[in-house]
Protein backbone atom coordinates (compact mmCIF):
# COMPACT_ATOMS: atom_id res chain seq x y z
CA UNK A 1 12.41 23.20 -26.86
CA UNK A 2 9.33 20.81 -27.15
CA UNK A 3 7.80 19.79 -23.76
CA UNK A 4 8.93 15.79 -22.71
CA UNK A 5 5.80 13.50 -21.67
CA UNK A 6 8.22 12.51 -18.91
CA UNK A 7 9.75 14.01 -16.18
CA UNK A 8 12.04 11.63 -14.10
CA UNK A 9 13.17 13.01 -10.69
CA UNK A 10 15.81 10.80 -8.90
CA UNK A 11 16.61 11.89 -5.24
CA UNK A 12 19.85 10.69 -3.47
CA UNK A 13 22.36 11.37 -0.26
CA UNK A 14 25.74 10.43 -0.31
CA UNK A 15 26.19 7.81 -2.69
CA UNK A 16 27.54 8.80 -6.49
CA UNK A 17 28.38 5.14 -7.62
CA UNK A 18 24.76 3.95 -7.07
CA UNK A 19 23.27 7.12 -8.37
CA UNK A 20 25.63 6.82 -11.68
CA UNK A 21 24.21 3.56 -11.94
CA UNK A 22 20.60 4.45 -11.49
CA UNK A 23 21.36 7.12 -13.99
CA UNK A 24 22.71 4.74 -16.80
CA UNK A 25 19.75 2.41 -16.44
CA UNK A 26 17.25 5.00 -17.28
CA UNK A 27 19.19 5.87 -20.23
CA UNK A 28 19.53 2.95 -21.43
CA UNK A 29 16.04 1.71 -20.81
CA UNK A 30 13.86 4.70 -21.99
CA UNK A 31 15.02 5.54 -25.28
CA UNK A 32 11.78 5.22 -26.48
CA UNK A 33 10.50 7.98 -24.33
CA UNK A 34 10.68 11.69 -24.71
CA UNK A 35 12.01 12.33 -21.11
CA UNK A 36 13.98 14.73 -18.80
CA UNK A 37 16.00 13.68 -15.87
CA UNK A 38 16.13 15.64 -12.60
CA UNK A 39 18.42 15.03 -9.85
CA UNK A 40 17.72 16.39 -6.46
CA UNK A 41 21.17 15.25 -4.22
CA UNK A 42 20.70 15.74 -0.20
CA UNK A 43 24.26 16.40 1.53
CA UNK A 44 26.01 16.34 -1.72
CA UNK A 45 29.93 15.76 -1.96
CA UNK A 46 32.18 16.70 -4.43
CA UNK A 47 32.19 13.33 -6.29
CA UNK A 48 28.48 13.18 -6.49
CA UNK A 49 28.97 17.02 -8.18
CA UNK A 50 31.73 15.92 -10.52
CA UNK A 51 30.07 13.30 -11.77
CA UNK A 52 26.74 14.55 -12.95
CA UNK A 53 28.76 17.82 -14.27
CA UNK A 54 31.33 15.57 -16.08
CA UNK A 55 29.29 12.58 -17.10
CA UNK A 56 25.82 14.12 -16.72
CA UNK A 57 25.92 17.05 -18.04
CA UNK A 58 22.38 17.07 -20.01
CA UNK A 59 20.07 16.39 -16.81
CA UNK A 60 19.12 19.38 -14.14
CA UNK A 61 20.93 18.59 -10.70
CA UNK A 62 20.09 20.11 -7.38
CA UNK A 63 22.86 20.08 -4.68
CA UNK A 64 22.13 20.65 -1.31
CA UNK A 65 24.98 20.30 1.38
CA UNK A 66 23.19 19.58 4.14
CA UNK A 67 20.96 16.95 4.62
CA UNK A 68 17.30 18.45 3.58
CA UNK A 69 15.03 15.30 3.45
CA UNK A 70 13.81 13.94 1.04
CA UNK A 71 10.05 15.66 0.74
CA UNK A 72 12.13 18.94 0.55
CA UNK A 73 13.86 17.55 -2.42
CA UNK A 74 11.43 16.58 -4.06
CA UNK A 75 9.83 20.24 -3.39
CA UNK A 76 12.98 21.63 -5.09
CA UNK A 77 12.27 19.58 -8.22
CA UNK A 78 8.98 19.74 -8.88
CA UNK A 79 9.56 23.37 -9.69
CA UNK A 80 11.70 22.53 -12.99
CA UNK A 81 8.85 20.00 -14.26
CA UNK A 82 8.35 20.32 -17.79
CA UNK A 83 7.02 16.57 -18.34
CA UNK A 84 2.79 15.67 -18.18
CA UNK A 85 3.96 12.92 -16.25
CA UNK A 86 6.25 12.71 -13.44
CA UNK A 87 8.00 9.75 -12.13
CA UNK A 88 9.64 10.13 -8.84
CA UNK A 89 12.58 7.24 -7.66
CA UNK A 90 15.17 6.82 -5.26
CA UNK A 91 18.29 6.80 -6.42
CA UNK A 92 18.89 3.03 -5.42
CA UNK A 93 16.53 2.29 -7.81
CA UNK A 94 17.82 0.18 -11.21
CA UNK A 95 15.50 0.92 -14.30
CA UNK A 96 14.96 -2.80 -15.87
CA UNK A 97 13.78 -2.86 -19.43
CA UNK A 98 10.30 -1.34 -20.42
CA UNK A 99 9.07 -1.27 -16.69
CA UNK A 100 8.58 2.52 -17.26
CA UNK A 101 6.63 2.37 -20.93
CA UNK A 102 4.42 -0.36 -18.58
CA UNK A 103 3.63 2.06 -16.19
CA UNK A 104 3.42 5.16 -18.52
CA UNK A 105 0.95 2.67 -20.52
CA UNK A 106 -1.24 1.91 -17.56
CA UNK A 107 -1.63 5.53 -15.89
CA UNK A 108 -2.43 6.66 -19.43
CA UNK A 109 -5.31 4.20 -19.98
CA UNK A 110 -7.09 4.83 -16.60
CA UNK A 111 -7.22 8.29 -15.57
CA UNK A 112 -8.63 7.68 -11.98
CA UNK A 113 -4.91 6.24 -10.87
CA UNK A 114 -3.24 9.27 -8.99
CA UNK A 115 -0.41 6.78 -8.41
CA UNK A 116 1.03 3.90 -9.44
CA UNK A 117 4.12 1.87 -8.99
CA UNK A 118 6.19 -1.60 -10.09
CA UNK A 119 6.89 -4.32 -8.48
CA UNK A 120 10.41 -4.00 -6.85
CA UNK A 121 13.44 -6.67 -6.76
CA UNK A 122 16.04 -7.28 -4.98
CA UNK A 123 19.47 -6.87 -6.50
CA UNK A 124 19.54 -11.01 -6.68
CA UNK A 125 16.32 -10.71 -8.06
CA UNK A 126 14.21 -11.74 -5.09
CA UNK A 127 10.85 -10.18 -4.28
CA UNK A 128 10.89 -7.23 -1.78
CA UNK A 129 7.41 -6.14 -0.46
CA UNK A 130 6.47 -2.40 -1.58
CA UNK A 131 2.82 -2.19 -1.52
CA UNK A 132 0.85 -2.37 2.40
CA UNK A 133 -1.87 -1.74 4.13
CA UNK A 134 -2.01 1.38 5.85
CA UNK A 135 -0.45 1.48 9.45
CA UNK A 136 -1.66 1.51 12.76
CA UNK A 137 -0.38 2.83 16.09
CA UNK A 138 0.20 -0.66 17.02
CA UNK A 139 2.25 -1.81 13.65
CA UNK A 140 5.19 0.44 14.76
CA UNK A 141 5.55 -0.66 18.25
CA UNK A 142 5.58 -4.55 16.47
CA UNK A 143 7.51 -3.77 13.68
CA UNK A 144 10.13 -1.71 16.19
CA UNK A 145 10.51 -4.24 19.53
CA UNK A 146 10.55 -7.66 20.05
CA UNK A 147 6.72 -8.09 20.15
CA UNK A 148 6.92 -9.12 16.67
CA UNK A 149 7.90 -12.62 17.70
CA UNK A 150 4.05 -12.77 19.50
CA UNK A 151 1.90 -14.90 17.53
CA UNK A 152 -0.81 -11.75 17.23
CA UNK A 153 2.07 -9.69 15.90
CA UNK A 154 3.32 -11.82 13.31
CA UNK A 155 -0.46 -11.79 12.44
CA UNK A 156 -0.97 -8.27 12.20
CA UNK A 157 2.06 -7.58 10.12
CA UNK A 158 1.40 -10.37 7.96
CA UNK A 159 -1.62 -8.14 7.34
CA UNK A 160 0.49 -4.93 7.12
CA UNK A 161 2.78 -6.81 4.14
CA UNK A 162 -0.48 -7.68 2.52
CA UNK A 163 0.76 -11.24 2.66
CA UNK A 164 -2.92 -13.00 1.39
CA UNK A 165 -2.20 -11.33 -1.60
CA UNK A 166 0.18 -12.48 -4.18
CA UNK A 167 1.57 -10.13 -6.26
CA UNK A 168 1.00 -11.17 -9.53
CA UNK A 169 -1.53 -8.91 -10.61
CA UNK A 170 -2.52 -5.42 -10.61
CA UNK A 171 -4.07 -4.35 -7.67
CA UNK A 172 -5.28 -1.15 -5.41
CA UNK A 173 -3.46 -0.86 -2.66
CA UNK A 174 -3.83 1.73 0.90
CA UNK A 175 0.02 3.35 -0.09
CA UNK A 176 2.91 2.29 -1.96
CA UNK A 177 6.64 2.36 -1.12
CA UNK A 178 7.90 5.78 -2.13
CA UNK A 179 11.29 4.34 -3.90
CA UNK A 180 9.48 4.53 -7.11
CA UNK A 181 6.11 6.38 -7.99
CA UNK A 182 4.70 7.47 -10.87
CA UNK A 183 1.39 10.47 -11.03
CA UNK A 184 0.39 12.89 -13.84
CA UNK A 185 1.84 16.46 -12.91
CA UNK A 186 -1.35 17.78 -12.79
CA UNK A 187 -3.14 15.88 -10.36
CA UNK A 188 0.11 16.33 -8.27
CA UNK A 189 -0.87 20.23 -8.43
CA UNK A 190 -4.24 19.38 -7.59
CA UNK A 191 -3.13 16.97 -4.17
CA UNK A 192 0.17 19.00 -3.77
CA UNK A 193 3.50 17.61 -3.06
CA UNK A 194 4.88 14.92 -0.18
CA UNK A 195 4.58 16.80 3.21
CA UNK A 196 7.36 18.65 4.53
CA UNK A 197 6.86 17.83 7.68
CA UNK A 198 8.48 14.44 7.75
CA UNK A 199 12.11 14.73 7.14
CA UNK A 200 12.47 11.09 6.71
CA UNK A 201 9.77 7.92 6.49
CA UNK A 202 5.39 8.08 6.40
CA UNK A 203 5.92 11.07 3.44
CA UNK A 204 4.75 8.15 1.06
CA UNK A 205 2.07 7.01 3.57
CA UNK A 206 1.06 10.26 3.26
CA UNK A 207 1.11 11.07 0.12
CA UNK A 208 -0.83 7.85 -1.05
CA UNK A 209 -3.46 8.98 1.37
CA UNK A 210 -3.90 12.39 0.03
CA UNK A 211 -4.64 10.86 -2.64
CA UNK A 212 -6.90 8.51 -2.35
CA UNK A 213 -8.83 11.50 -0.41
CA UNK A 214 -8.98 13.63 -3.49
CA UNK A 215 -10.82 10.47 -5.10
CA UNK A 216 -7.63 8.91 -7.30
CA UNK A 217 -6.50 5.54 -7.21
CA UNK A 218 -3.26 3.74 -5.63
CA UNK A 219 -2.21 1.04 -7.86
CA UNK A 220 0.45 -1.87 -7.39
CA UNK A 221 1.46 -2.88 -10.91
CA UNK A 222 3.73 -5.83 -10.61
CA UNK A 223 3.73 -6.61 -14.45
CA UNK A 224 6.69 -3.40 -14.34
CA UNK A 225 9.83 -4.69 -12.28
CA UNK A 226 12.61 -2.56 -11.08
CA UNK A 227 15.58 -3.24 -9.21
CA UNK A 228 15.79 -1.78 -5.76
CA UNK A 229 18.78 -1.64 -3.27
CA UNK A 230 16.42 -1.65 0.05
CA UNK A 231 19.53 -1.08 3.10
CA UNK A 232 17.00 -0.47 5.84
CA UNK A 233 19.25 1.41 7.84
CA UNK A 234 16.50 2.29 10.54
CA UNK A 235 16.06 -2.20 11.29
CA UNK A 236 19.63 -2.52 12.36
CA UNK A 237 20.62 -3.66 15.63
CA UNK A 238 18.14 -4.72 18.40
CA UNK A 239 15.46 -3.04 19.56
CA UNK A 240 17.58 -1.04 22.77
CA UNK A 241 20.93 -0.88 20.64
CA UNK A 242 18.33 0.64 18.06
CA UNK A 243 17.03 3.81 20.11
CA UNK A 244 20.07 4.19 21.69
CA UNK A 245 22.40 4.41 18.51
CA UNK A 246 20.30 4.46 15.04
CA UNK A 247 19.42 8.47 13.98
CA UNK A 248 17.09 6.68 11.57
CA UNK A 249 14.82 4.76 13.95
CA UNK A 250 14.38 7.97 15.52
CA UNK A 251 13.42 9.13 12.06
CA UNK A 252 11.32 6.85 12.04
CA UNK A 253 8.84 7.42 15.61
CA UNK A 254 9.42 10.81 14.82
CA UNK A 255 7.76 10.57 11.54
CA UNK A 256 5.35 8.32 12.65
CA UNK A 257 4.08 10.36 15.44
CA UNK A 258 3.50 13.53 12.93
CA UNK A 259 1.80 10.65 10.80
CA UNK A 260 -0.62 10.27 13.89
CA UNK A 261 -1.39 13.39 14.84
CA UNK A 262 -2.12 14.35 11.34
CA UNK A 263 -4.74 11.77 10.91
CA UNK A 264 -6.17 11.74 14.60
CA UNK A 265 -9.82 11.36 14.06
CA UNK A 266 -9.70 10.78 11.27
CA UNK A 267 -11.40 8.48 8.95
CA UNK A 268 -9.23 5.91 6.52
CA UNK A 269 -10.13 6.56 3.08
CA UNK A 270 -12.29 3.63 1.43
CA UNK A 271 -11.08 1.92 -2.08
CA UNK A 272 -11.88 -1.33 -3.68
């Protein structure tokens, strides 16, 4: 069996009707493209497994049943890789029409992007932001309490959202949402794969970082859309009613704190 030039890994938890329909998008928008699809499924149910055995059947699935995280899924698939480039998305994500040959295209003609990734959409076909500036100790405590009402916080995460910039064109960028990210296998093997260490949230931070440290590029390329179903589970609630009652918030400082500590001392890496 010849090797595909794309390997598509699509991680999920808990929600078959939204994977099925992330699944059908990328098969019907990249049948131009000699691909494999890889599903990695954290806490999997029995519908999730019927459905990719029934309706599936040709693409690699991973169950799990218990909830692993999503580095650690991504860890399981990157061992059944066969493609030279490897596009990792959620499995919110919605494939629109020839946003993947537009990245493929792009990565292919300049070798010094480790990662790049599209524009993302809201389901009513708003913009969502996906591209930022990296964080600071102080950009969780505003994004997390009521602090962001301050006029200095509003400032700084207008800064954080990369807000003076308009996202129109292709740019470098500090990290990139990790819904939907797209690198050439082997400069993963040369950075390695997301962290383990963060169960959920900052993996992407992370992983961007690495590897602009190991001299590759971070590009935003908004002239590839997808479609993204963005819940933001940990935001719900107020601030108290948040650490009191939302796992994911908790996620969240937990994540960012091993974020932290990781990078104490530590330079930021320098780009255009």
């Amino acid at each position: 069996m010849s090797c595909p030039d794309l390997s598509i890994i699509v991680t999920s938890y808990k929600n078959p009707e939204l994977l099925r329909l992330c699944l059908q998008s990328i098969e019907a928008n990249a049948a131009d493209i000699a691909y494999e699809v890889i599903v990695a499924d954290s806490e999997t149910e029995e519908a999730t497994e019927m459905m990719m055995r029934e309706d599936f059947p040709q693409m690699k699935f991973f169950p799990f049943y218990r909830n692993v995280g999503l580095a650690r899924l991504l860890e399981k698939a990157i061992t059944s890789v066969r493609g030279e480039y490897v596009l990792y998305m959620n499995g919110d994500i919605i494939v629109r029409p020839g946003s993947i040959e537009k990245l493929l295209a792009a990565i292919r003609k300049d070798p010094s992007i480790g990662i790049i990734g599209p524009k993302l959409l809201n389901f009513n076909s708003t913009f969502q932001y996906s591209c930022f500036r990296f964080y600071r100790p102080s950009t969780i405590l505003y994004r997390r309490t009521v602090l962001r009402y301050l006029p200095w916080a509003k400032k700084h995460l207008a800064w954080f959202l990369m807000k003076d910039y308009d996202h129109k064109e292709p740019r470098e960028v500090d990290w990139i949402m990790g819904s939907v990210l797209l690198a050439k296998k082997s400069v993963i093997d040369t950075v390695g794969i997301m962290d383990t260490s963060f169960f959920m949230y900052m993996e992407d931070v992370d992983w961007c970082r690495r590897f602009w440290e190991a001299g590759y590029k971070v590009v935003y390329y908004p002239y590839s859309e997808m479609f993204h179903y963005h819940g933001k589970g940990s935001a719900k609630g107020g601030f108290i009613q948040s650490l009191l009652f939302n796992r994911l918030t908790w996620h969240h400082i937990r994540s960012a704190f091993i974020y932290f500590q990781k990078y104490s001392g530590k330079k930021l890496p320098k780009h255009g």
